[in-house]
PDB file of N, CA and C in Angstrom:
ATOM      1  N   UNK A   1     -29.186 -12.628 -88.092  1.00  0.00           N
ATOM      2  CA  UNK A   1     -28.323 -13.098 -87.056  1.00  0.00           C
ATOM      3  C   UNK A   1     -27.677 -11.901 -86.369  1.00  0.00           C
ATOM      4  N   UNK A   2     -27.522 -12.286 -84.944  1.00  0.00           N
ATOM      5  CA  UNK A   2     -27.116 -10.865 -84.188  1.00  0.00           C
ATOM      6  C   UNK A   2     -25.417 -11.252 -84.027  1.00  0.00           C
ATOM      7  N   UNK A   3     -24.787  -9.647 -84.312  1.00  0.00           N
ATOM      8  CA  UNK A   3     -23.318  -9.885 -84.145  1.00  0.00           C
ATOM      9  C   UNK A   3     -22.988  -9.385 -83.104  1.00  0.00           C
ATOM     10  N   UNK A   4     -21.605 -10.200 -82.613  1.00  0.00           N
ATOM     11  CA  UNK A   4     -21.618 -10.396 -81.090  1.00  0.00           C
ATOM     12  C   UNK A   4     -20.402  -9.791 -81.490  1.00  0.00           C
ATOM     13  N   UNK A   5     -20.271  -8.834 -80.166  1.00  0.00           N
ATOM     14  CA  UNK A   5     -19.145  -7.565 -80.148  1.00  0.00           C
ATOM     15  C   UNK A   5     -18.137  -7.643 -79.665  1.00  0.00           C
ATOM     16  N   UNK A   6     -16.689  -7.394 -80.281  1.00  0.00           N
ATOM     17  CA  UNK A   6     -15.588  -8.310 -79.937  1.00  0.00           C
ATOM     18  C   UNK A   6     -15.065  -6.985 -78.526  1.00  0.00           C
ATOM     19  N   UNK A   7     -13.672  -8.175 -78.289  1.00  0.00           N
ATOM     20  CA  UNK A   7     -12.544  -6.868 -77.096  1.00  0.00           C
ATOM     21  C   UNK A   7     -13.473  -6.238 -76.305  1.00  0.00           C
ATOM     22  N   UNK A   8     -14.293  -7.067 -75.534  1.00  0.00           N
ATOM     23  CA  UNK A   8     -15.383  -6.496 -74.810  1.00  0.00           C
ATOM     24  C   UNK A   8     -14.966  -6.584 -73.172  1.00  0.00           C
ATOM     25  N   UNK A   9     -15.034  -5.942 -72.328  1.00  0.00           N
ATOM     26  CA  UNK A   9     -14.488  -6.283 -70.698  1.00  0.00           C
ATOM     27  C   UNK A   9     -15.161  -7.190 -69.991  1.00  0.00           C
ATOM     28  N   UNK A  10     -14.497  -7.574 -69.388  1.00  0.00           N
ATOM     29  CA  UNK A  10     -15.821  -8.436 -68.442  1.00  0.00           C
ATOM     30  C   UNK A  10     -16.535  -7.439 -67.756  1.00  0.00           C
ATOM     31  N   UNK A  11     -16.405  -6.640 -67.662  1.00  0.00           N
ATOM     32  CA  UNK A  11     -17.758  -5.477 -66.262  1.00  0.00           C
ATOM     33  C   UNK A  11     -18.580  -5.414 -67.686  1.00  0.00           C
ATOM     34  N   UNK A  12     -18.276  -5.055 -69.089  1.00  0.00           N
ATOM     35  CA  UNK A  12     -19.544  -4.844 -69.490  1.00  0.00           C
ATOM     36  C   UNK A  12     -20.404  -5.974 -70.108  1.00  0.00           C
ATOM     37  N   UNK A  13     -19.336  -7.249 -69.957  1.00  0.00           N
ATOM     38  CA  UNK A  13     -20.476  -8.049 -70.356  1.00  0.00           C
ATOM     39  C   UNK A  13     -21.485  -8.938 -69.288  1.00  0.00           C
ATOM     40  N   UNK A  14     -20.654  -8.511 -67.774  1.00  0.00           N
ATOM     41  CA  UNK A  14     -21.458  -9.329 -66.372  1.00  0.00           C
ATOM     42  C   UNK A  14     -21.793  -7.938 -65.652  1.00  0.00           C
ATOM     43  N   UNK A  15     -21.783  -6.669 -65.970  1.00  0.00           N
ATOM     44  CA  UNK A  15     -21.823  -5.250 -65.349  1.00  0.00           C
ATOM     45  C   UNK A  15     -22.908  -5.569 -64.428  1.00  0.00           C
ATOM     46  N   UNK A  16     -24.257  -5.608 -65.430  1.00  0.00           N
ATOM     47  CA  UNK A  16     -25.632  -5.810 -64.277  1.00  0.00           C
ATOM     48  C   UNK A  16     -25.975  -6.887 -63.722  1.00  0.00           C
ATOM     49  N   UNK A  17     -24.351  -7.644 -63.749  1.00  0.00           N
ATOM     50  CA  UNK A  17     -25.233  -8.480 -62.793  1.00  0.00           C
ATOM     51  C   UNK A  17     -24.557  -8.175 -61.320  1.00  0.00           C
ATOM     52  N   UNK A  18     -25.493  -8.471 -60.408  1.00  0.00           N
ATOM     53  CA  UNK A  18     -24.725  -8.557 -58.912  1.00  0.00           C
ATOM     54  C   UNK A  18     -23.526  -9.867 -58.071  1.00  0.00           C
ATOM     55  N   UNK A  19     -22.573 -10.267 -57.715  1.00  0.00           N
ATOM     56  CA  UNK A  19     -21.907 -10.833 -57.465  1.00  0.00           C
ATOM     57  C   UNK A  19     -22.459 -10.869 -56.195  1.00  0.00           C
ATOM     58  N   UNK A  20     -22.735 -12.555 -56.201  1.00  0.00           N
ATOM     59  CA  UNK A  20     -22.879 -12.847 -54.629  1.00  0.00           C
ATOM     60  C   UNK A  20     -21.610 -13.357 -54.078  1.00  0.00           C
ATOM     61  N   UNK A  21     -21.444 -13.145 -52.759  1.00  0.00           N
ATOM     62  CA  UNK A  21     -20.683 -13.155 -51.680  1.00  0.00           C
ATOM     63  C   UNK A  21     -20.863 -14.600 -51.499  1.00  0.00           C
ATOM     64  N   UNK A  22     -19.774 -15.549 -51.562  1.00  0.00           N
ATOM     65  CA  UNK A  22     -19.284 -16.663 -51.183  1.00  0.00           C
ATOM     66  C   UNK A  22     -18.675 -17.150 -50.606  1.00  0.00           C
ATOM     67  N   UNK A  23     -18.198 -18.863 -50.640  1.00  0.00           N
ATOM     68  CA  UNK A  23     -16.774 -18.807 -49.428  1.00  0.00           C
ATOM     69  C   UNK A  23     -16.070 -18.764 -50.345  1.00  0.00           C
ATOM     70  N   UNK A  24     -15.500 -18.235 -51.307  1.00  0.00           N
ATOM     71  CA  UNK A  24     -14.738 -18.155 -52.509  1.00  0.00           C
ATOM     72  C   UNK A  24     -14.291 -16.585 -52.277  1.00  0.00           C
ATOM     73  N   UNK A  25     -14.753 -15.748 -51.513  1.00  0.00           N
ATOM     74  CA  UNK A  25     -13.738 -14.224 -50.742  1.00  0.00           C
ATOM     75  C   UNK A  25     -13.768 -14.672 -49.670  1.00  0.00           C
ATOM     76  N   UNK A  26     -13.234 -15.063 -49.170  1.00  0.00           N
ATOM     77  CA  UNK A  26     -12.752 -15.994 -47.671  1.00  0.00           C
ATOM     78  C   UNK A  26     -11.349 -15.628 -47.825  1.00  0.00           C
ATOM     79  N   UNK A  27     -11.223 -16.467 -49.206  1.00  0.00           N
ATOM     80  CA  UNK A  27      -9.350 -16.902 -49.063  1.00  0.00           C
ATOM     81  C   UNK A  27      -8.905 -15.291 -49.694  1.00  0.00           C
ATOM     82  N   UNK A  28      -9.459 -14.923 -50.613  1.00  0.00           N
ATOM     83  CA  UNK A  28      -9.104 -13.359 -50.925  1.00  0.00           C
ATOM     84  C   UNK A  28      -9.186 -12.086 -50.171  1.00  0.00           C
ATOM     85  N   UNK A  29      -9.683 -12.412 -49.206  1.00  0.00           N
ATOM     86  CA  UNK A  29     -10.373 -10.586 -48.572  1.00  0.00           C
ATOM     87  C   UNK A  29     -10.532 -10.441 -48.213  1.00  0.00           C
ATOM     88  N   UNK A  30     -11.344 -10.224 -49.877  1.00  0.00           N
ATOM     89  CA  UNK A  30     -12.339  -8.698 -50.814  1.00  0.00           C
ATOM     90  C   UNK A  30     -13.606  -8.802 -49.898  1.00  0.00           C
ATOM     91  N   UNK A  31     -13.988  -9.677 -49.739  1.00  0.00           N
ATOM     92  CA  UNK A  31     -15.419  -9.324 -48.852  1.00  0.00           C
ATOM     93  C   UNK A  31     -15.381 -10.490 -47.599  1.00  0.00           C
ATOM     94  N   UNK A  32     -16.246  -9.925 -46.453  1.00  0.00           N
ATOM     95  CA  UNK A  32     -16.530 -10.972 -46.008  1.00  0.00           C
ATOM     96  C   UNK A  32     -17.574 -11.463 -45.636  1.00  0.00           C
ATOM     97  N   UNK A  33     -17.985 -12.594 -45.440  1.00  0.00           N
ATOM     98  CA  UNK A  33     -19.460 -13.506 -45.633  1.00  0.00           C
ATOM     99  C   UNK A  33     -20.311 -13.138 -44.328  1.00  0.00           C
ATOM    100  N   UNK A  34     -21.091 -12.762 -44.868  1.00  0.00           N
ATOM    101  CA  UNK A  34     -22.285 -12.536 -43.771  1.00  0.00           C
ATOM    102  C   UNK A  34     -22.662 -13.732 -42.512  1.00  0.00           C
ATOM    103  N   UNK A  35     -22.363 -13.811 -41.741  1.00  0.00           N
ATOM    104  CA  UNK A  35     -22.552 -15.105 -40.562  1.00  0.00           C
ATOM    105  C   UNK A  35     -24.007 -15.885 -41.071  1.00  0.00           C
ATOM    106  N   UNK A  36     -23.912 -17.187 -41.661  1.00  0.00           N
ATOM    107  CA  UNK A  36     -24.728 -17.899 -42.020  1.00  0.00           C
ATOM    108  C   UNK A  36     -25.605 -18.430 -40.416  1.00  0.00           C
ATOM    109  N   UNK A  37     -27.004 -18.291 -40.449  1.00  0.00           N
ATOM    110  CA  UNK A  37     -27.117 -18.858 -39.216  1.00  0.00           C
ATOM    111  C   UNK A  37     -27.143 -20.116 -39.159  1.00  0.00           C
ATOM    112  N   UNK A  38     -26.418 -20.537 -37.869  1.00  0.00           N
ATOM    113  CA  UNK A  38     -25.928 -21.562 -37.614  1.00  0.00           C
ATOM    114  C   UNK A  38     -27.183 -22.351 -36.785  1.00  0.00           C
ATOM    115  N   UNK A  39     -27.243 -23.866 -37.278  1.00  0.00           N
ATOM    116  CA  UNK A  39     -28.116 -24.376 -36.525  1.00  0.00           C
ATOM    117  C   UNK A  39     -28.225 -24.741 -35.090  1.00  0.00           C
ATOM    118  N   UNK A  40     -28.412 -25.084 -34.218  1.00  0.00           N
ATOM    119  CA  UNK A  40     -28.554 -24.922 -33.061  1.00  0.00           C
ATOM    120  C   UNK A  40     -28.372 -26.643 -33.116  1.00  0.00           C
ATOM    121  N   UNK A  41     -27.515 -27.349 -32.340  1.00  0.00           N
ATOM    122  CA  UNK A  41     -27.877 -28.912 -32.509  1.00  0.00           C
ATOM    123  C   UNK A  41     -28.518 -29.165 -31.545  1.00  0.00           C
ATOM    124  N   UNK A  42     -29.272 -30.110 -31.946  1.00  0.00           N
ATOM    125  CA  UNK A  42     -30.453 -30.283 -31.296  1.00  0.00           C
ATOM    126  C   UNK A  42     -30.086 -31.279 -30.034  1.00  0.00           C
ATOM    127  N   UNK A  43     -30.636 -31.156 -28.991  1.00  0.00           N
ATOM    128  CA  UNK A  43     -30.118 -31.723 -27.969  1.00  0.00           C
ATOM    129  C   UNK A  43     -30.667 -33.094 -27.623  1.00  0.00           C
ATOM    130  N   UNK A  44     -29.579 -33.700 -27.894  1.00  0.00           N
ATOM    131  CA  UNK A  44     -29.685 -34.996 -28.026  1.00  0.00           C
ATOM    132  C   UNK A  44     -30.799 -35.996 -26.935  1.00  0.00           C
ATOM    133  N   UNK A  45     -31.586 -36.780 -27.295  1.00  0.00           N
ATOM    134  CA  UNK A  45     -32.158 -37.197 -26.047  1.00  0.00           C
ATOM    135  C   UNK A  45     -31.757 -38.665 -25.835  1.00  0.00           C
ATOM    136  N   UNK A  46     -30.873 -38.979 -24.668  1.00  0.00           N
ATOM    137  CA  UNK A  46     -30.755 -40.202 -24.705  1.00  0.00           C
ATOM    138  C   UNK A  46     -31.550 -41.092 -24.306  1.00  0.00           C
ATOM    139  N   UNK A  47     -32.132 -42.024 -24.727  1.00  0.00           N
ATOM    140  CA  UNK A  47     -32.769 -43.384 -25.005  1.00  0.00           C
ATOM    141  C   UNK A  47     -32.962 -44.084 -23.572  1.00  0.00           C
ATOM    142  N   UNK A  48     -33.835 -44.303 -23.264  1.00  0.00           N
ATOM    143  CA  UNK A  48     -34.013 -44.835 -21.723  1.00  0.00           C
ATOM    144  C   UNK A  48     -33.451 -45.864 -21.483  1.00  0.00           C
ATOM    145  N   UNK A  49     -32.879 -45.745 -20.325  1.00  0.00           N
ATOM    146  CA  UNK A  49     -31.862 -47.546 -20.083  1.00  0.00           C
ATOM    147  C   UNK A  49     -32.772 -48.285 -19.816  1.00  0.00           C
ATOM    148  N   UNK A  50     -32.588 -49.583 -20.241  1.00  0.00           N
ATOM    149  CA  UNK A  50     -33.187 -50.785 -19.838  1.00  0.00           C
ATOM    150  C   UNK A  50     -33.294 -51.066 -18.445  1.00  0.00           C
ATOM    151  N   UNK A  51     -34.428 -51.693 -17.673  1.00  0.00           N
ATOM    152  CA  UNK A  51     -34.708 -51.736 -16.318  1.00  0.00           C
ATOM    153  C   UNK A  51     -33.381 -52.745 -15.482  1.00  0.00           C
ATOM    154  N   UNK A  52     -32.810 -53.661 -16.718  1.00  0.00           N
ATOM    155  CA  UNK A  52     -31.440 -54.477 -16.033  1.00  0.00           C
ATOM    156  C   UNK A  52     -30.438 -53.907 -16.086  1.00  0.00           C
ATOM    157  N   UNK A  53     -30.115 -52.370 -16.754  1.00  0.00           N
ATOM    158  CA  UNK A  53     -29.147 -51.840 -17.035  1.00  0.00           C
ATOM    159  C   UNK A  53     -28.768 -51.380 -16.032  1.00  0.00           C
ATOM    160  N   UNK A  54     -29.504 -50.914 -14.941  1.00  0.00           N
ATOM    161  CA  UNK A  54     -29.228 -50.456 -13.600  1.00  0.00           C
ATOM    162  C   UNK A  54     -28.171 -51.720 -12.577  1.00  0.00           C
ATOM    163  N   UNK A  55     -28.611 -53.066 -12.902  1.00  0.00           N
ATOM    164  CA  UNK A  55     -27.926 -54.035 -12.020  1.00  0.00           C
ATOM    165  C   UNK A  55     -26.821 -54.220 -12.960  1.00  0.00           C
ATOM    166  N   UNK A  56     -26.476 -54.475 -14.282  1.00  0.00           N
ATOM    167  CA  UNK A  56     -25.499 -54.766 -14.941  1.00  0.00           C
ATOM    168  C   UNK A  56     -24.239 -53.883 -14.705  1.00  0.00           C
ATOM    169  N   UNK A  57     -23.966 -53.362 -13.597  1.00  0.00           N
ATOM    170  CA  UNK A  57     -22.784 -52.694 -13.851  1.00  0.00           C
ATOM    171  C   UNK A  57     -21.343 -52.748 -14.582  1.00  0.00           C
ATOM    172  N   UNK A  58     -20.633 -51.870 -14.591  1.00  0.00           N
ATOM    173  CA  UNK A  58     -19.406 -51.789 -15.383  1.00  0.00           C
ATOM    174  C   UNK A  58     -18.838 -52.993 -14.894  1.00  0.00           C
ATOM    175  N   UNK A  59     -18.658 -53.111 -13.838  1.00  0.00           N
ATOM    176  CA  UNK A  59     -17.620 -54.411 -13.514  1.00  0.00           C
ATOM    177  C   UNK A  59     -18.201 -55.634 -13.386  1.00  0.00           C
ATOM    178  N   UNK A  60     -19.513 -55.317 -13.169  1.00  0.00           N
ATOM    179  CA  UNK A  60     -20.438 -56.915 -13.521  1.00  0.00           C
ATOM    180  C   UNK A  60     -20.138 -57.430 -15.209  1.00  0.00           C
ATOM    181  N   UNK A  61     -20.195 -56.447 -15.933  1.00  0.00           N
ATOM    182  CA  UNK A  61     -19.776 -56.870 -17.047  1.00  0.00           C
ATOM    183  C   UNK A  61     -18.658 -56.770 -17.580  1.00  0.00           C
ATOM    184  N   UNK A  62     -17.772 -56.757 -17.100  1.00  0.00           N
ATOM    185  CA  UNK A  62     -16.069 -56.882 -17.224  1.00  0.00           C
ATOM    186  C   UNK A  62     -16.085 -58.724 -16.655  1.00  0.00           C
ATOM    187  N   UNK A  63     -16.690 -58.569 -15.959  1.00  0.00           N
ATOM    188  CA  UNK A  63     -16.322 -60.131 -14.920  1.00  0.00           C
ATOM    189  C   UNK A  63     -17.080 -60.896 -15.912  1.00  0.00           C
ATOM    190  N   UNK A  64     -18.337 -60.591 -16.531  1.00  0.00           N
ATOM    191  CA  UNK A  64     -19.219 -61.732 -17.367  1.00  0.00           C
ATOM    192  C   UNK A  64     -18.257 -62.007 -18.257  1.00  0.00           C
ATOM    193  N   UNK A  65     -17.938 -60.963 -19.404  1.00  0.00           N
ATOM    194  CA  UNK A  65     -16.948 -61.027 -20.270  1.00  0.00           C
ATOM    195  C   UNK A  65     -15.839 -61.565 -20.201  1.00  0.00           C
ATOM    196  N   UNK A  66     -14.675 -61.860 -19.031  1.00  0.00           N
ATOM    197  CA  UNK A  66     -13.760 -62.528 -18.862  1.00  0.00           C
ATOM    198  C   UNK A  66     -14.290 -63.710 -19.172  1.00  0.00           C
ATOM    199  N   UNK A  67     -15.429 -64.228 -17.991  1.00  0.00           N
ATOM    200  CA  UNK A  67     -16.179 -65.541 -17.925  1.00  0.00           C
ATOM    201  C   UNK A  67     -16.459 -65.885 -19.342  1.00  0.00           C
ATOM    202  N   UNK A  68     -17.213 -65.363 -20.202  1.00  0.00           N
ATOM    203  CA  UNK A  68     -17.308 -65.455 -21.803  1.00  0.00           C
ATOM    204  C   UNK A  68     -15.987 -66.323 -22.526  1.00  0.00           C
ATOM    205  N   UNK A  69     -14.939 -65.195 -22.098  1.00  0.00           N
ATOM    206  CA  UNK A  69     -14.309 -65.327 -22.780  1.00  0.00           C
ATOM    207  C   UNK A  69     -13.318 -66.549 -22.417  1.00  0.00           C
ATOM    208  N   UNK A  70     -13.393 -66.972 -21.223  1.00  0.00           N
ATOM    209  CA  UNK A  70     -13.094 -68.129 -20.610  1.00  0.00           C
ATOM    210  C   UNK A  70     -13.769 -69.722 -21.049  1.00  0.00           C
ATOM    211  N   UNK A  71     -14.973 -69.194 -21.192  1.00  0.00           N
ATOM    212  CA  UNK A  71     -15.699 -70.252 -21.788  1.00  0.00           C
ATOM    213  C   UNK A  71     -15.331 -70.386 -23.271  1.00  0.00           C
ATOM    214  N   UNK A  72     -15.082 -69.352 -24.114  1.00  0.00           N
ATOM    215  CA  UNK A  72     -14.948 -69.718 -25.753  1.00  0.00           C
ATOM    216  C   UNK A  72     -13.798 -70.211 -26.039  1.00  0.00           C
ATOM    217  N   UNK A  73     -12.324 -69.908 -24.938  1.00  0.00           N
ATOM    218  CA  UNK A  73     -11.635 -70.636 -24.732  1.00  0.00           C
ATOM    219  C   UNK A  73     -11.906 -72.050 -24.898  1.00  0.00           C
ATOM    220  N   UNK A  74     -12.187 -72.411 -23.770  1.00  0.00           N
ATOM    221  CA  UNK A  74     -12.482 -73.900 -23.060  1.00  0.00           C
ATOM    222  C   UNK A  74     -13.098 -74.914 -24.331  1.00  0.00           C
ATOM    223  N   UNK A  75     -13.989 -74.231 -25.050  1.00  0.00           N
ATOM    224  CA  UNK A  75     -14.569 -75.003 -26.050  1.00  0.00           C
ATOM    225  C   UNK A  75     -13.843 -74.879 -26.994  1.00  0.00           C
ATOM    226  N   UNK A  76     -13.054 -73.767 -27.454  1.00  0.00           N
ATOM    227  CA  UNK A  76     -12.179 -74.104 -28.523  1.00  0.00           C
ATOM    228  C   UNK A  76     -10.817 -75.384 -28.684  1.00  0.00           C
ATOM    229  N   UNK A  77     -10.326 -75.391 -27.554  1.00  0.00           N
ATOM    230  CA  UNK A  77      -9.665 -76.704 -26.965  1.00  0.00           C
ATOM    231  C   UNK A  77     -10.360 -77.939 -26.842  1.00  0.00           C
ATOM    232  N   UNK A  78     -11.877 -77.711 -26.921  1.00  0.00           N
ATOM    233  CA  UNK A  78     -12.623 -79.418 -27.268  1.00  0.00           C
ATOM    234  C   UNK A  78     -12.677 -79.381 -28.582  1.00  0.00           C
ATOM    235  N   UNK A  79     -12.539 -78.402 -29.287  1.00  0.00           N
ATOM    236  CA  UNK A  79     -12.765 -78.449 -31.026  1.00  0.00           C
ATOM    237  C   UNK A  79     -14.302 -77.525 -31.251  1.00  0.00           C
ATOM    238  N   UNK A  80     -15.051 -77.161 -30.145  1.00  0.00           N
ATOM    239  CA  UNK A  80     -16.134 -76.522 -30.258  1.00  0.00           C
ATOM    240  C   UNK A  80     -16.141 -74.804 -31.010  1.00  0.00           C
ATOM    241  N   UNK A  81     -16.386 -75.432 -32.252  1.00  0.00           N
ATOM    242  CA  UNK A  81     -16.266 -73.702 -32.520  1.00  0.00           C
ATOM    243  C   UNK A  81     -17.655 -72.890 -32.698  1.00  0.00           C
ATOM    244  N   UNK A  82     -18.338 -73.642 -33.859  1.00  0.00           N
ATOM    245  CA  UNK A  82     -19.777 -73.031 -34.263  1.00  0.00           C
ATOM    246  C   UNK A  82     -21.174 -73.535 -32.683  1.00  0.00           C
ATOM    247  N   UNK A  83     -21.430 -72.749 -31.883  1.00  0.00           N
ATOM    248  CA  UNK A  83     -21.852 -72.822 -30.853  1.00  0.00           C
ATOM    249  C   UNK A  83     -23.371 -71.729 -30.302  1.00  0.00           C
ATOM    250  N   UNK A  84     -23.886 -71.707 -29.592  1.00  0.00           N
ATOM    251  CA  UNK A  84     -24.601 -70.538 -29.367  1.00  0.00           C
ATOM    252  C   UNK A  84     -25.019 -70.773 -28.290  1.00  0.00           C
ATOM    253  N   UNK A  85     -25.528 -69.486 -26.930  1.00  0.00           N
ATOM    254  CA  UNK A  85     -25.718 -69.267 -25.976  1.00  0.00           C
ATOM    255  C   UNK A  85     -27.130 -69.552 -25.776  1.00  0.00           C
ATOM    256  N   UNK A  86     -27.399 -70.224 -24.494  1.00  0.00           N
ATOM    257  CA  UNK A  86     -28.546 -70.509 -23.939  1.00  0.00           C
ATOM    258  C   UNK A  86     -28.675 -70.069 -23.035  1.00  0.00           C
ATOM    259  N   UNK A  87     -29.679 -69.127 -22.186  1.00  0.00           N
ATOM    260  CA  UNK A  87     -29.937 -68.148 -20.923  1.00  0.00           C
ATOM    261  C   UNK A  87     -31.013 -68.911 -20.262  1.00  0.00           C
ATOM    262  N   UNK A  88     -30.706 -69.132 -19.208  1.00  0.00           N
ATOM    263  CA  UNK A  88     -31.971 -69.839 -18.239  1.00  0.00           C
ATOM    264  C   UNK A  88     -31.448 -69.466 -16.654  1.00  0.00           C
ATOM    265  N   UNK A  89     -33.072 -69.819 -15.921  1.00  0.00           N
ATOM    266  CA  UNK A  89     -32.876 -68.928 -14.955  1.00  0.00           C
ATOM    267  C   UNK A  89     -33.421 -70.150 -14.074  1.00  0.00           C
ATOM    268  N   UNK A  90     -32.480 -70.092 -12.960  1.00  0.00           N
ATOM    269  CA  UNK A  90     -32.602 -71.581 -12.200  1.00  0.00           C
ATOM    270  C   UNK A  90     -32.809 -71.028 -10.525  1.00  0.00           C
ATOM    271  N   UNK A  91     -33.876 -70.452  -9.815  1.00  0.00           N
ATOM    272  CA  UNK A  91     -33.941 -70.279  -8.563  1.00  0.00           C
ATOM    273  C   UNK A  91     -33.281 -68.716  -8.646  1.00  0.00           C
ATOM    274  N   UNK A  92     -32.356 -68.391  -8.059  1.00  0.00           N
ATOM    275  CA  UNK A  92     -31.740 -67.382  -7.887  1.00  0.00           C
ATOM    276  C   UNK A  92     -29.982 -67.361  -8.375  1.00  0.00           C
ATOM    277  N   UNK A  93     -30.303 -68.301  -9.904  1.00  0.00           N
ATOM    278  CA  UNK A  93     -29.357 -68.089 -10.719  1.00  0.00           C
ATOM    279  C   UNK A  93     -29.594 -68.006 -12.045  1.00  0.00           C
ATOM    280  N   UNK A  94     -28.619 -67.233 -12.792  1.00  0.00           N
ATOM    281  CA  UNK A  94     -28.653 -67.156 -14.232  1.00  0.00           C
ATOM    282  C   UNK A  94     -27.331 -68.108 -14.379  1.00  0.00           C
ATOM    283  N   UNK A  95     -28.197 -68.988 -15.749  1.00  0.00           N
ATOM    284  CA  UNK A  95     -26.774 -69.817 -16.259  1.00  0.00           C
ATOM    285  C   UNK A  95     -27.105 -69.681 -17.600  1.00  0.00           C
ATOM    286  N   UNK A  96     -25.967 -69.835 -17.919  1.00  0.00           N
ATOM    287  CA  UNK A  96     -25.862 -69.756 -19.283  1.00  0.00           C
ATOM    288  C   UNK A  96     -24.825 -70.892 -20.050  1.00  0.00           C
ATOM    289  N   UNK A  97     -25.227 -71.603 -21.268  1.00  0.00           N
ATOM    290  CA  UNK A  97     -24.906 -72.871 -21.587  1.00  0.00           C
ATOM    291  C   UNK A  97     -24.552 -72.269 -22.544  1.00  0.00           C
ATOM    292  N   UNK A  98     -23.536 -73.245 -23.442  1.00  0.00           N
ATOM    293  CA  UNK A  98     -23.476 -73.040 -24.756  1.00  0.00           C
ATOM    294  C   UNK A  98     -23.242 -74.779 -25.220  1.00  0.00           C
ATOM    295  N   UNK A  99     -24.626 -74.419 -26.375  1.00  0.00           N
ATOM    296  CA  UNK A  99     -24.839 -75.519 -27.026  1.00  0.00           C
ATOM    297  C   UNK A  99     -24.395 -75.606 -28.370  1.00  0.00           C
ATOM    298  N   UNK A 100     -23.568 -76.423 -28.917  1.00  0.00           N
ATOM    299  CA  UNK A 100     -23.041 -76.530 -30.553  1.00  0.00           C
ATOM    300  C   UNK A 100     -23.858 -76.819 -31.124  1.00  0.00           C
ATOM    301  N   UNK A 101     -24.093 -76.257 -32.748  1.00  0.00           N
ATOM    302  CA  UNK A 101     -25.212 -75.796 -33.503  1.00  0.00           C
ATOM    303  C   UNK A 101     -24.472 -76.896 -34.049  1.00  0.00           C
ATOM    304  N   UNK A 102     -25.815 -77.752 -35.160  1.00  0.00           N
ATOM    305  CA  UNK A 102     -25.916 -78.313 -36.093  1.00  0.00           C
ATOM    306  C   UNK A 102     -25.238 -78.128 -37.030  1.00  0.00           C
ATOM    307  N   UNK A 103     -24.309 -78.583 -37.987  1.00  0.00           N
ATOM    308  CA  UNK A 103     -24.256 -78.451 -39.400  1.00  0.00           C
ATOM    309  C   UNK A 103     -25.543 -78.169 -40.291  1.00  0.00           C
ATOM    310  N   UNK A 104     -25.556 -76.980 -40.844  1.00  0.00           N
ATOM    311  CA  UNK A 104     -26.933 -77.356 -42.012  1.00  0.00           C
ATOM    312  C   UNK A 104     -26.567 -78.374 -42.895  1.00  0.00           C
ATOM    313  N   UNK A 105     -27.666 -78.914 -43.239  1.00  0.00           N
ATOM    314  CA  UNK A 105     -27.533 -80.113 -44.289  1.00  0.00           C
ATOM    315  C   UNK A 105     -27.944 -79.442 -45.833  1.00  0.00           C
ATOM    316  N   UNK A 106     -27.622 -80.005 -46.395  1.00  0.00           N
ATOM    317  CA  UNK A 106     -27.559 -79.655 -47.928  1.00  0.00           C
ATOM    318  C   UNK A 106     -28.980 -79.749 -48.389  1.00  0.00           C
ATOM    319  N   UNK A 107     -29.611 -79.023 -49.137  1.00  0.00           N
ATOM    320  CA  UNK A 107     -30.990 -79.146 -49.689  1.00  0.00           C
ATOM    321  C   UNK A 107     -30.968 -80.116 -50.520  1.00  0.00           C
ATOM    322  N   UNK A 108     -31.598 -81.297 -50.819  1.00  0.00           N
ATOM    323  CA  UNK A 108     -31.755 -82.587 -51.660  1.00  0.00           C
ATOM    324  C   UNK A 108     -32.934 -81.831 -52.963  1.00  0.00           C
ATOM    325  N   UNK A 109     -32.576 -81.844 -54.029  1.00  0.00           N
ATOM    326  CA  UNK A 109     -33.399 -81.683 -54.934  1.00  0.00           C
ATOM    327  C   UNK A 109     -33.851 -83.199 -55.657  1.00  0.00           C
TER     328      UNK A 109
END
């Protein structure tokens, strides 16, 4: 069995080794960190708008949304809560319905 040598320093028991440079001498110093290269972010490509996205403008859809929200009103005062939107296109109009969904029924085993 090998005997291990007491009151020893730390340089001679980590001497050969080399100390790498961390962010741990940042807050001390003693050294400072070599400029890590930094990635370059990649430039984002945004996603092609949809061909209606051009007519939907900001305030076209501020005005739908009131209207929306005018309508979920209106049905909540008939008791209409569970509901869903129907889109149809009538000549040179879009309407949009909302029809109240079914209760699911219970599975009968």
């Amino acid at each position: 069995m090998v005997k291990i040598p007491k009151n020893r320093q730390d340089s001679e028991m980590v001497g050969y080794m080399a100390e790498q440079v961390s962010f741990e001498h940042l807050s001390d110093g003693t050294a400072s960190v070599p400029a890590a290269p930094t990635a370059k972010p990649a430039a984002r490509k945004e996603a092609p708008k949809p061909a209606w996205a051009e007519f939907f403008t900001p305030e076209l859809q501020e005005d739908v949304g009131k209207a929306l929200l005018a309508l979920k009103l209106n049905l909540y005062k008939r008791g209409v809560v569970d509901y869903a939107l129907k889109v149809a296109c009538e000549d040179d109009k879009v309407v949009l319905k909302a029809v109240p969904r079914q209760p699911k029924q219970p599975k009968q085993r």
